[in-house]
C-alpha atoms as a PDB file:
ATOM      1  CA  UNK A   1      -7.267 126.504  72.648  1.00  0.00           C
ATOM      2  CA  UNK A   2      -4.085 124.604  71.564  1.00  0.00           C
ATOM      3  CA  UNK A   3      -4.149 121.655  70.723  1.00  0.00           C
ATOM      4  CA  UNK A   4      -1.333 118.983  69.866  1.00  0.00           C
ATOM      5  CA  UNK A   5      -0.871 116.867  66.939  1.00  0.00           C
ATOM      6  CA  UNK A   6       1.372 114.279  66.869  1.00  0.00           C
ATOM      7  CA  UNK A   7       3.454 111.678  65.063  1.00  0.00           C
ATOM      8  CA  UNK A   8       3.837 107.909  66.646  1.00  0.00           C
ATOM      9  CA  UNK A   9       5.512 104.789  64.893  1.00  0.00           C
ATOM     10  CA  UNK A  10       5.232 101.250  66.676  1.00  0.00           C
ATOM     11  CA  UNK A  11       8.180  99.209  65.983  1.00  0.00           C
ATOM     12  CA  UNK A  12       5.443  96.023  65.931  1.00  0.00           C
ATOM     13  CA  UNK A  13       3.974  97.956  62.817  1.00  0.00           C
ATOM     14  CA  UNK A  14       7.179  98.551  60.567  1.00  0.00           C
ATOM     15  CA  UNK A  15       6.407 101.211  57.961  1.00  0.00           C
ATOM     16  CA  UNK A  16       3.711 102.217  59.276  1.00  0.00           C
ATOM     17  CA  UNK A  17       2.802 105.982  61.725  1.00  0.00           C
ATOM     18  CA  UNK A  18      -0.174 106.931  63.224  1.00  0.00           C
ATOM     19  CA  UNK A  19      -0.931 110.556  62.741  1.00  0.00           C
ATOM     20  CA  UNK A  20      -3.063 111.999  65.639  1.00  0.00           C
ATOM     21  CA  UNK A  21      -4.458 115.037  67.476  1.00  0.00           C
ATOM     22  CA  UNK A  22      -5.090 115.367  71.447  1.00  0.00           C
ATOM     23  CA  UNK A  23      -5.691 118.075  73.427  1.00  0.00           C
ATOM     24  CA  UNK A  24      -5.793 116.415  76.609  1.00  0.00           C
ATOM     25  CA  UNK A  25      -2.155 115.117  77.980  1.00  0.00           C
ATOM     26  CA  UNK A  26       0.289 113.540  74.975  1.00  0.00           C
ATOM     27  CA  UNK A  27       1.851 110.806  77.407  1.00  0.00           C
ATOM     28  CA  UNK A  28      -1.079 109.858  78.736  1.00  0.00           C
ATOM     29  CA  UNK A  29      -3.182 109.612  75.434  1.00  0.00           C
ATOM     30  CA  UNK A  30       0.016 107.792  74.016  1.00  0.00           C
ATOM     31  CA  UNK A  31       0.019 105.252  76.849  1.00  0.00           C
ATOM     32  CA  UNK A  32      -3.872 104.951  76.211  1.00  0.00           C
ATOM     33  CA  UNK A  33      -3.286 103.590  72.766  1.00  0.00           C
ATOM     34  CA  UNK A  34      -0.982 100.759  74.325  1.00  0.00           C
ATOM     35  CA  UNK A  35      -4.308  98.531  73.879  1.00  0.00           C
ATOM     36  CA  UNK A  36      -4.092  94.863  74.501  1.00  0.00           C
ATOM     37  CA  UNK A  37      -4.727  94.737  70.324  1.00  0.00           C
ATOM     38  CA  UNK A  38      -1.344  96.135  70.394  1.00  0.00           C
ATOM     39  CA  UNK A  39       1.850  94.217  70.602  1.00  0.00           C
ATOM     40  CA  UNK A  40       4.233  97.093  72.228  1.00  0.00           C
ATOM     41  CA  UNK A  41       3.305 100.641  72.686  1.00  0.00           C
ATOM     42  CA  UNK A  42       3.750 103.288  70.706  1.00  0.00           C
ATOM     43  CA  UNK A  43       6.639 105.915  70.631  1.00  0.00           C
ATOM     44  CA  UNK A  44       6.715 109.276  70.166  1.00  0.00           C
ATOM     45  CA  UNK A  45       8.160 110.511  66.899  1.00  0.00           C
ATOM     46  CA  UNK A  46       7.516 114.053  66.449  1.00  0.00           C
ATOM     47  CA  UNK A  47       4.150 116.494  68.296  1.00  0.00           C
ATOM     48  CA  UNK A  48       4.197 120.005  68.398  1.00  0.00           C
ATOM     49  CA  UNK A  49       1.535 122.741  69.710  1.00  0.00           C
ATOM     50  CA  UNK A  50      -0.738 124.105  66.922  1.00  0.00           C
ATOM     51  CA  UNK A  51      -3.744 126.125  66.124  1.00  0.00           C
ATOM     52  CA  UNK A  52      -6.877 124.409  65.810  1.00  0.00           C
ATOM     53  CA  UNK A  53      -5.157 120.910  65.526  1.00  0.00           C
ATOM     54  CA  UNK A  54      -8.283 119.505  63.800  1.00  0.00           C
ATOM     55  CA  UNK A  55      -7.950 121.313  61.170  1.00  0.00           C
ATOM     56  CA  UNK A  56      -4.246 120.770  60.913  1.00  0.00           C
ATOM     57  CA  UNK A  57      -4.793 116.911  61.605  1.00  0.00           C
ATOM     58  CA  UNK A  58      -6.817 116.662  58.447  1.00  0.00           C
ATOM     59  CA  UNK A  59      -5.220 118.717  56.246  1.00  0.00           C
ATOM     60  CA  UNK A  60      -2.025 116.184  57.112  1.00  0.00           C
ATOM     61  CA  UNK A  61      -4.475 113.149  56.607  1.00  0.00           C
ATOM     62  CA  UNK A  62      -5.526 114.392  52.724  1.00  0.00           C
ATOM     63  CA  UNK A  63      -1.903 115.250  51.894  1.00  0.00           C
ATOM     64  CA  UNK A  64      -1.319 112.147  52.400  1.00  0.00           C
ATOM     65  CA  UNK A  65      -4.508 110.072  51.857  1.00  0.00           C
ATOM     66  CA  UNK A  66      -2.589 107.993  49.215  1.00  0.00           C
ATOM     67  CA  UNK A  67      -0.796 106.254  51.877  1.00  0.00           C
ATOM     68  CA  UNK A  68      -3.362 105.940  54.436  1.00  0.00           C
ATOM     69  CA  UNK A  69      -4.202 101.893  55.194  1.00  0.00           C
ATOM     70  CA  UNK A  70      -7.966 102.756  56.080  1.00  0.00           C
ATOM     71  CA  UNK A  71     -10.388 105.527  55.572  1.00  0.00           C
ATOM     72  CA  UNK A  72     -11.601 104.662  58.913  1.00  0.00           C
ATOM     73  CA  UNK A  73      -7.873 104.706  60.816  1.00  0.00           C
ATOM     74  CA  UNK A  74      -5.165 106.976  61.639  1.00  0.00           C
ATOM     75  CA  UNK A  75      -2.475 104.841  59.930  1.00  0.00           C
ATOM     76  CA  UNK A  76       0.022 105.621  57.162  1.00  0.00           C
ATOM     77  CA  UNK A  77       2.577 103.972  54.810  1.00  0.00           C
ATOM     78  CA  UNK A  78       4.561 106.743  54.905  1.00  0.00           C
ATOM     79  CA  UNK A  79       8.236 107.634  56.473  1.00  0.00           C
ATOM     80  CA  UNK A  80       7.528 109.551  59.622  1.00  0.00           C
ATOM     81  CA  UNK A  81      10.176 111.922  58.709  1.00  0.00           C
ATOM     82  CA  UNK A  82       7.806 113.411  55.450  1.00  0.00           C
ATOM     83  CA  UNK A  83       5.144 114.003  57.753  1.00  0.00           C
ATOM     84  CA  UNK A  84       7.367 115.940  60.242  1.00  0.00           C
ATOM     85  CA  UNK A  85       8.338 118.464  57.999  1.00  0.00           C
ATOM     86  CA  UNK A  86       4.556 118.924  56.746  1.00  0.00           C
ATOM     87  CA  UNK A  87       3.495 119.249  60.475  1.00  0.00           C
ATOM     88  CA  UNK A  88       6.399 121.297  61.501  1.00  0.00           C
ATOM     89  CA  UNK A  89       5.209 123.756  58.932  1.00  0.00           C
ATOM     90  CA  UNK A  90       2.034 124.531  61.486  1.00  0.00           C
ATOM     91  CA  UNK A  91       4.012 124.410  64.528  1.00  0.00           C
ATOM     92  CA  UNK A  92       3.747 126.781  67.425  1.00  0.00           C
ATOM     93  CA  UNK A  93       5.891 125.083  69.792  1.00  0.00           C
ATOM     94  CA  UNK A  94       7.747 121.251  69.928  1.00  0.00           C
ATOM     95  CA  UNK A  95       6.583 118.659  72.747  1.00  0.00           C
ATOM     96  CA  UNK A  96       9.292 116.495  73.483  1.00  0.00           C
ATOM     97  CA  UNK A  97       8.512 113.545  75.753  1.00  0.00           C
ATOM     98  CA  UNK A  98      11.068 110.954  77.526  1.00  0.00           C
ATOM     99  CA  UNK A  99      10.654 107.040  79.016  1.00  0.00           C
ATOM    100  CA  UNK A 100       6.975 108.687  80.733  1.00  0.00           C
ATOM    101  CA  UNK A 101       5.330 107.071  77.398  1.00  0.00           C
ATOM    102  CA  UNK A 102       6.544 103.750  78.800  1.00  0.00           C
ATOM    103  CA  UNK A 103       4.370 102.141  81.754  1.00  0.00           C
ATOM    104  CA  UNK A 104       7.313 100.120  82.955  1.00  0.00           C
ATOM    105  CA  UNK A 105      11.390  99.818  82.389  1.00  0.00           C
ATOM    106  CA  UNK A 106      10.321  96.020  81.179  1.00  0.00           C
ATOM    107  CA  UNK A 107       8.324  97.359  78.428  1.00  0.00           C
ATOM    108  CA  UNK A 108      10.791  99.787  77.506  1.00  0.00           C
ATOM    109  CA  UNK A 109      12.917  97.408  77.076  1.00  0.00           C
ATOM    110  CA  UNK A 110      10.735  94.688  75.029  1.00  0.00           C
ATOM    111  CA  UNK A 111      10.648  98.316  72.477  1.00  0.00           C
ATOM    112  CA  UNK A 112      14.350  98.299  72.457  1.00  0.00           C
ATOM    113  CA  UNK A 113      14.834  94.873  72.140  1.00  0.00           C
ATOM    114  CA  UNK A 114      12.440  95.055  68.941  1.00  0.00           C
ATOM    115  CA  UNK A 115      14.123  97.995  67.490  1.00  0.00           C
ATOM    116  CA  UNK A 116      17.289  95.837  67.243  1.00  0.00           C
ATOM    117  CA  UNK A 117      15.673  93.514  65.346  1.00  0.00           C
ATOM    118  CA  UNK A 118      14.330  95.441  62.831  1.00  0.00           C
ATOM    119  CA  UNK A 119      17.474  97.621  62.991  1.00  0.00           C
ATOM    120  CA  UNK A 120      18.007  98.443  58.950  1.00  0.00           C
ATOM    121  CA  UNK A 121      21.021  97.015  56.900  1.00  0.00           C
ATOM    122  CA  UNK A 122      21.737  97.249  53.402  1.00  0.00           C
ATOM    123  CA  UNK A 123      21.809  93.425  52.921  1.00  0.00           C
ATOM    124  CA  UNK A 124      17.553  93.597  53.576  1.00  0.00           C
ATOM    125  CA  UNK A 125      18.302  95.699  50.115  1.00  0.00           C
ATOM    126  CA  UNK A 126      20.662  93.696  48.071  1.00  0.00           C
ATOM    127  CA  UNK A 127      23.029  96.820  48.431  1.00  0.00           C
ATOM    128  CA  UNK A 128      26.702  95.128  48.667  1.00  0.00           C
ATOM    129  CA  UNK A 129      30.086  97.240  49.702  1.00  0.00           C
ATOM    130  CA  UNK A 130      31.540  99.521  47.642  1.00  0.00           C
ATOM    131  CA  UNK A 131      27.985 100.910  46.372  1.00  0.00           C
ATOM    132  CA  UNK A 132      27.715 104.826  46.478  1.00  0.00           C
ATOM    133  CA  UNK A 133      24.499 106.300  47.813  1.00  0.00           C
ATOM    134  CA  UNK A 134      22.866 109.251  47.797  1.00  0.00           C
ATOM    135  CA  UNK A 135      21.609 111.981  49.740  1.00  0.00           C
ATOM    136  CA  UNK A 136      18.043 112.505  48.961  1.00  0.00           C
ATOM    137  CA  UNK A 137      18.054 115.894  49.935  1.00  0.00           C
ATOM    138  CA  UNK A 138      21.012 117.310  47.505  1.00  0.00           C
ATOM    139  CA  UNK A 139      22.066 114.562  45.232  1.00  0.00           C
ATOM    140  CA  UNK A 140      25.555 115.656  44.917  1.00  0.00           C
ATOM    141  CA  UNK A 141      26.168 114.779  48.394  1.00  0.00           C
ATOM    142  CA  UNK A 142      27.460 110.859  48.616  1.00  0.00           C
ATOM    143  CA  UNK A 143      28.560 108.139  50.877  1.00  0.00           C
ATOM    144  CA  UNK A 144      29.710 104.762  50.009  1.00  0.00           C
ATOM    145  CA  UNK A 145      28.611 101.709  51.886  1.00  0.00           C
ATOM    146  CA  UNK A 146      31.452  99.515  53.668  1.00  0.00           C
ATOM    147  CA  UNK A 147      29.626  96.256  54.873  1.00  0.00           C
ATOM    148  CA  UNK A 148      26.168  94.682  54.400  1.00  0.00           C
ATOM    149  CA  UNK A 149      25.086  96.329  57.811  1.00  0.00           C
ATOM    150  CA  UNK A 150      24.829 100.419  58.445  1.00  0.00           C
ATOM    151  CA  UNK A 151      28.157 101.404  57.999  1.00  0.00           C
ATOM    152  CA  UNK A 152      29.295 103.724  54.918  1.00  0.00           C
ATOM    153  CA  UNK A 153      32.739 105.690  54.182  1.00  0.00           C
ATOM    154  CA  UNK A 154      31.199 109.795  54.507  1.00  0.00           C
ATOM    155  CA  UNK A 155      33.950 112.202  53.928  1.00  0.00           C
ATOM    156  CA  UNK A 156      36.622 109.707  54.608  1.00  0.00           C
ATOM    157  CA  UNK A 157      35.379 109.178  58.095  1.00  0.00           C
ATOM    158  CA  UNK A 158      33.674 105.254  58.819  1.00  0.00           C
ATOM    159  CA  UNK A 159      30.474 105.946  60.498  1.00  0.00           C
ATOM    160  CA  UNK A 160      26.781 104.998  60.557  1.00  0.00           C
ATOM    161  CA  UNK A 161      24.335 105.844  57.944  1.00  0.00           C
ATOM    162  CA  UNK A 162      22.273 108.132  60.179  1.00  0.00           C
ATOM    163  CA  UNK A 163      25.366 109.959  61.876  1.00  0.00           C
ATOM    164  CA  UNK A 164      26.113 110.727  58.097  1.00  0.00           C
ATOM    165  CA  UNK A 165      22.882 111.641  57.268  1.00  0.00           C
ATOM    166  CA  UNK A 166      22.735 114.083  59.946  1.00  0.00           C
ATOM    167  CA  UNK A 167      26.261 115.114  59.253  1.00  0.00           C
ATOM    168  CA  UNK A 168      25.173 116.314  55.215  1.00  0.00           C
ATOM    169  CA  UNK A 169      21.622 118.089  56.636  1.00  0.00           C
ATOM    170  CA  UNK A 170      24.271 120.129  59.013  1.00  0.00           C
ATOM    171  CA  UNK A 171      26.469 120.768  56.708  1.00  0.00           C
ATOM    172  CA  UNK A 172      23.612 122.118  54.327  1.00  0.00           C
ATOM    173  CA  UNK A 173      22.122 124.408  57.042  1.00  0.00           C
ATOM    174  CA  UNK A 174      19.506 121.848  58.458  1.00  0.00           C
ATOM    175  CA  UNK A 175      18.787 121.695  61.964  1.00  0.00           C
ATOM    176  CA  UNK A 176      17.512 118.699  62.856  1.00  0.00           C
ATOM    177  CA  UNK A 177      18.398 116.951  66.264  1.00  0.00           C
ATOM    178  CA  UNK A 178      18.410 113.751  64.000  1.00  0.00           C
ATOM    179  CA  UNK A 179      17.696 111.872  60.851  1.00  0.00           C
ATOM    180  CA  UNK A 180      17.290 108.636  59.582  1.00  0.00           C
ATOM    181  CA  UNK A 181      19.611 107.140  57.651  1.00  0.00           C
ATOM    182  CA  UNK A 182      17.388 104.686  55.472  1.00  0.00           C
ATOM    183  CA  UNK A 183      14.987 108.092  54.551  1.00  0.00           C
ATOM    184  CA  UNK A 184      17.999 110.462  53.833  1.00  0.00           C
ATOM    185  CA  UNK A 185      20.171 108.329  51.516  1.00  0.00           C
ATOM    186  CA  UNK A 186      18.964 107.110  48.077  1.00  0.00           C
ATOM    187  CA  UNK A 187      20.010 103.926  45.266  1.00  0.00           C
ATOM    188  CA  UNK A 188      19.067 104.236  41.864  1.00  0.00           C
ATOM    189  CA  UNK A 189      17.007 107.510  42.569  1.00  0.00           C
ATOM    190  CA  UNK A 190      14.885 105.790  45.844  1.00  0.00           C
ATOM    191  CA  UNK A 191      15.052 106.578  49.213  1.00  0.00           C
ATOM    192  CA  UNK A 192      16.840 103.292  51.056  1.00  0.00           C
ATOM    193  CA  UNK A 193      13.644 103.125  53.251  1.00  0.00           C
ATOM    194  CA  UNK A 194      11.203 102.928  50.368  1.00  0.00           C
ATOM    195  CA  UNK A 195      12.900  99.894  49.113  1.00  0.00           C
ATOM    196  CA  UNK A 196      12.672  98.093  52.256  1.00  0.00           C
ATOM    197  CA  UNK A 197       9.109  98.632  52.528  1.00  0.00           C
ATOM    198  CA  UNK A 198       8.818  97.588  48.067  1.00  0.00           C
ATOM    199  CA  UNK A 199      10.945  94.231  49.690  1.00  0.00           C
ATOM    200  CA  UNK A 200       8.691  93.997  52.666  1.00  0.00           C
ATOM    201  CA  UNK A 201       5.150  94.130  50.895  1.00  0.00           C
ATOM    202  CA  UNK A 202       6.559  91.785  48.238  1.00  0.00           C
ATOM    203  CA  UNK A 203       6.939  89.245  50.860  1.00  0.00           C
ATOM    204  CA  UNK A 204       3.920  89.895  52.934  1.00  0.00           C
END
């Protein structure tokens, strides 16, 4: 049988992913975790068909066992991209999924309106204009931020982090439909994300 593990972030748990396995429906098991001990439903980052999903669900949870919150939970510390490319390594076939994960267009909504909340800008970092980043992946590769929000100089073109993110990964050969910004670009030898969540935890 094949079964389908999966990757799910909740913008009401920031830094945080819930890796899973279901061989039953993925919307519907995805809207099933929507419990009222949950603030806003999950979304959908990355699920793909694999063999024996079990045993490729806990191989993913002991590669990354540092970051897992409880021995008894699902939940990680971890950028949802790193465990992507350790599940795409099993991966038979990608499920994609659209607004069905959402029960209504209000709830969809009270996701977005959350996501723009917690949207990422380099002032959460201390990282002023001017300052050149980055990328992770190749460190040769660089941008240079232009305000305190998203917005850095790739190339000579002004665009978003992300869009130059995903700009470098194509250029190297990469194809990914999309990255994120904050887990592509580094400061000082850390990933932009990981710094958030060092500033976050300091403050919790």
């Amino acid at each position: 049988m094949v079964d389908i593990v999966y990757v799910l972030t909740n913008e009401a748990m920031p830094g945080l992913i819930k890796i899973g396995c279901t061989n039953v429906d993925l919307a519907a098991r995805i809207k099933q975790l929507y419990s009222t001990g949950v603030p806003l439903p999950f979304e959908l980052f990355y699920a793909c068909e694999v063999k024996d999903g079990p045993s490729v669900e806990g191989k993913l949870h002991d590669a990354f066992g540092d970051h897992r919150i409880s021995k008894s939970r699902e939940f990680f510390r971890l950028a949802p991209e790193r465990a992507k490319a350790a599940l795409s390594l099993a991966e038979i076939r990608e499920v994609k999924l659209g607004d069905e994960i959402f029960e209504t267009n209000e709830v969809k909504a009270e996701v977005e309106a959350a996501k723009r909340r917690s949207r990422f800008r380099f002032s959460m970092i201390g990282v002023a204009p001017g300052t050149e980043l980055q990328l992770a992946k190749n460190p040769t590769i660089i941008c240079t931020t232009v305000d305190d929000g998203n917005k850095v100089d790739y190339m000579g073109d002004i665009t978003s982090l992300s869009d130059a993110a995903l700009q470098a990964y194509n250029a190297l050969g990469e194809s990914w439909p999309s990255v994120s910004g904050p887990w592509a670009w580094t400061y000082k030898g850390k990933r932009l994300d990981d710094l958030r969540r060092e500033i976050e935890d300091q403050s919790d």
